[in-house]
Protein backbone atom coordinates (compact mmCIF):
# COMPACT_ATOMS: atom_id res chain seq x y z
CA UNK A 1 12.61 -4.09 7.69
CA UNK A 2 12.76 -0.64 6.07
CA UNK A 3 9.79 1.32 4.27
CA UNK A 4 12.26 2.57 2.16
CA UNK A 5 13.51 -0.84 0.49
CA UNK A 6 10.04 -2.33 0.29
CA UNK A 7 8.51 0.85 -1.59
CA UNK A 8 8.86 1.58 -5.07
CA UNK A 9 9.33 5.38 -5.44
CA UNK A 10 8.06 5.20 -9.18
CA UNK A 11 4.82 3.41 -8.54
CA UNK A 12 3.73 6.10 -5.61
CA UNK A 13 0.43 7.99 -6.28
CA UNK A 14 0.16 10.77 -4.55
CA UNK A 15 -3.32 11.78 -6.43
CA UNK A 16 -5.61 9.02 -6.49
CA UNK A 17 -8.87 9.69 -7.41
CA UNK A 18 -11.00 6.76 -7.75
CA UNK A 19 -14.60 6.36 -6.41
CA UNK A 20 -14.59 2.41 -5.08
CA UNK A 21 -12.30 -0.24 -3.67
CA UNK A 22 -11.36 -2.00 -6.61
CA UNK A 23 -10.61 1.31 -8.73
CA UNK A 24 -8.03 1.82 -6.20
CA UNK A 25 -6.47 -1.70 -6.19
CA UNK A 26 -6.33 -1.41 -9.84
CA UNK A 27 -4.36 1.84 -10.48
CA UNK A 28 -2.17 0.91 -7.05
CA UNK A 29 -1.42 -2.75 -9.10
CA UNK A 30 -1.20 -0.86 -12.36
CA UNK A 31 1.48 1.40 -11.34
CA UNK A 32 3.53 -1.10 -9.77
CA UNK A 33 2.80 -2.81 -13.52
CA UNK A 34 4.59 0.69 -15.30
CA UNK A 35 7.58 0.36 -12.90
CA UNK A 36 8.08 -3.28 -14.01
CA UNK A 37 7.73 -4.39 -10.46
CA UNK A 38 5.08 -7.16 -11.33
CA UNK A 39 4.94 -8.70 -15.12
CA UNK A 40 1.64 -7.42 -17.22
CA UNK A 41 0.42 -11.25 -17.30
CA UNK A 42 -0.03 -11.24 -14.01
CA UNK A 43 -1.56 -8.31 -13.15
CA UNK A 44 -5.04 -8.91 -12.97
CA UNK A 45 -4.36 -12.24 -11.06
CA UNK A 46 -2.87 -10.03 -8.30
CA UNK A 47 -5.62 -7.52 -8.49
CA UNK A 48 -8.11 -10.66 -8.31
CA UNK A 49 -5.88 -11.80 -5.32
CA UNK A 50 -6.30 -8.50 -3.35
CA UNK A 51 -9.85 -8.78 -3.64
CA UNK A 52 -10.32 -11.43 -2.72
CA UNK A 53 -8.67 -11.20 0.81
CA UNK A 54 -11.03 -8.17 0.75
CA UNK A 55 -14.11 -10.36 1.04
CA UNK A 56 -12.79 -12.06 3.79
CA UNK A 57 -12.77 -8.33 5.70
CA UNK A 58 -11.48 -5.07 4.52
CA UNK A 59 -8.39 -4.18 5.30
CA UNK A 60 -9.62 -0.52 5.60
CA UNK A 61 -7.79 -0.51 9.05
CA UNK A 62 -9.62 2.62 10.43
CA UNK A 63 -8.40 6.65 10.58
CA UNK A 64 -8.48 6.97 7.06
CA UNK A 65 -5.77 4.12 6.14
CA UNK A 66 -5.91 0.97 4.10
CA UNK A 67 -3.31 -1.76 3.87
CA UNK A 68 -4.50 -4.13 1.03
CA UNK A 69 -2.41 -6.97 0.70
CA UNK A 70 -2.08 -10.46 -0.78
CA UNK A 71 0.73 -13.41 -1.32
CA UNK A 72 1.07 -13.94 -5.03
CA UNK A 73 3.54 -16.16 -7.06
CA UNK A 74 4.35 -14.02 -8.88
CA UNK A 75 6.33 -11.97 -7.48
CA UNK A 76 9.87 -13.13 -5.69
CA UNK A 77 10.31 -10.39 -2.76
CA UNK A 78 8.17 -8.27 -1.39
CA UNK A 79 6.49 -5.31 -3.62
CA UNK A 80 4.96 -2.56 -1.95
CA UNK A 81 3.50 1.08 -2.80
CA UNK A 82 2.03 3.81 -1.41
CA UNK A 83 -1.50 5.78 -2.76
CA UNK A 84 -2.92 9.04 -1.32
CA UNK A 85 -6.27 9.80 -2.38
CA UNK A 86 -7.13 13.54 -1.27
CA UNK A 87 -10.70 13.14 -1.79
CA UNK A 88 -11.30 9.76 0.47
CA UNK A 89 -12.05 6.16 -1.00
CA UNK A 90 -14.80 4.21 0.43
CA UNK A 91 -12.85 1.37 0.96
CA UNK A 92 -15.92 -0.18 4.02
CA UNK A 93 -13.06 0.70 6.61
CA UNK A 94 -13.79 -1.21 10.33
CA UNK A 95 -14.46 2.65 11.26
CA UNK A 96 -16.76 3.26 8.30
CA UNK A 97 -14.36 6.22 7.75
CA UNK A 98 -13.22 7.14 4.01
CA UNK A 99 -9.72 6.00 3.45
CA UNK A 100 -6.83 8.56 2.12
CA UNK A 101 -3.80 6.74 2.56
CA UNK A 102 -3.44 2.94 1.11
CA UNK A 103 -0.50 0.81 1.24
CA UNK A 104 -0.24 -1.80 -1.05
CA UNK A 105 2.08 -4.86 -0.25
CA UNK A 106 2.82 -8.16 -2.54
CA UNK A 107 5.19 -10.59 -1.21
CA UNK A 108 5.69 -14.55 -2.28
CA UNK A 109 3.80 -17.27 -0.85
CA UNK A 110 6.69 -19.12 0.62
CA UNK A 111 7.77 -16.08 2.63
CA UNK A 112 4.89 -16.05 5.29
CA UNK A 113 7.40 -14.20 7.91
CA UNK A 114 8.71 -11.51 5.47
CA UNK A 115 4.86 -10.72 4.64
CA UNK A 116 4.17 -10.16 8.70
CA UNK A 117 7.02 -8.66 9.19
CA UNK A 118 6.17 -5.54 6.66
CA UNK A 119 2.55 -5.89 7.66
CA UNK A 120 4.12 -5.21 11.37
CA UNK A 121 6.33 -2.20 9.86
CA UNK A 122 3.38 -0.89 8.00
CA UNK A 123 0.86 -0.37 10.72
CA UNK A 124 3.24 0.26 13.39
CA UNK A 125 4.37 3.39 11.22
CA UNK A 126 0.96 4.12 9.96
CA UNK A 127 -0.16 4.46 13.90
CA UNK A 128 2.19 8.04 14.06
CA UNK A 129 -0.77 10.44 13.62
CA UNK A 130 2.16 12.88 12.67
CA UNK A 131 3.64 10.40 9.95
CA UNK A 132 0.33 9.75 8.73
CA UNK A 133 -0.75 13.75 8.43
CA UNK A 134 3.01 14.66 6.71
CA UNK A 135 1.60 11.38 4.02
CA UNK A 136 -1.64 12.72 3.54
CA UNK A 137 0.42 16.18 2.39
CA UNK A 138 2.78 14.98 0.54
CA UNK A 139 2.84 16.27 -3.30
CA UNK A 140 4.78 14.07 -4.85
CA UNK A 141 6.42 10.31 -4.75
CA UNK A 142 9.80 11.98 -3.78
CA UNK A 143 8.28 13.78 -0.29
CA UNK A 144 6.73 10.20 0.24
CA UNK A 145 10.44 8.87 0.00
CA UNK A 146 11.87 11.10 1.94
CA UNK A 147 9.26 10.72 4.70
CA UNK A 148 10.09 6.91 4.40
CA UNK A 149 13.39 7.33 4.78
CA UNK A 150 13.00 9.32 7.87
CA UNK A 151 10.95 6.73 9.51
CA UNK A 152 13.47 3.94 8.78
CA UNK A 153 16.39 6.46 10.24
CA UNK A 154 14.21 6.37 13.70
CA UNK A 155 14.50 2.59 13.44
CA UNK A 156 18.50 2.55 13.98
């Protein structure tokens, strides 16, 4: 599974400044809204969705990342996008840390294996302090491409 194919380059945010949790699952689910990667109607269904797995323990994974995630109707493949927020969101990591990277991922409810399978990519990836440090710098949605292109060439 490639970063690259999951990730839509127009719904990267590479400035997020929000101040809780749910601020950033909003703008993460409303960008992916702009790129008409999930229908308007649904939108706050999937943001409800996402929070909801959030009660049942933060995905705030620790060293600054987050990887909120949910299975939604909705949507027919998996749907994924990246946020950096250079100023830290609380997001009650297991570390208690602030978190500056966030990766949001949507996939359907009858494709249990596909959603592991980019939860597997995702953290594997986001355990490369170096990949993590070039994210955290990037300027704009096109450096975050081209970092997740890079990452899928080390795959081959």
């Amino acid at each position: 599974m490639k970063f690259s194919e999951i990730v839509d380059k127009g719904a990267i945010i590479t400035d997020l400044k929000v101040d809780t949790k749910e601020q950033a699952v909003r703008q993460m689910v409303a960008s992916l809204r702009h790129t008409g990667q999930i229908a308007a109607e649904n939108e706050e269904s999937i943001v409800s969705a996402i929070l909801k797995r959030e009660e049942l323990g933060s995905t705030g994974i620790g060293k600054g990342i987050a990887v909120p995630h949910t299975k939604h109707p909705s949507v027919e493949g998996l749907v994924a996008t990246i946020a950096v927020a250079p100023e830290g969101v609380d997001f009650a990591s297991l570390d208690g840390e602030d978190v500056y990277i966030l990766f949001l991922l949507i996939s359907p409810p009858d494709r249990p294996g596909d959603h592991l399978r980019a939860l597997e990519t995702i953290s594997r990836h986001l355990r490369s302090e170096n990949f993590c440090n070039f994210i955290r710098q990037s300027q704009t949605p096109e450096h975050v491409m081209e970092l997740l292109r890079e990452v899928d060439q080390d795959e081959l």
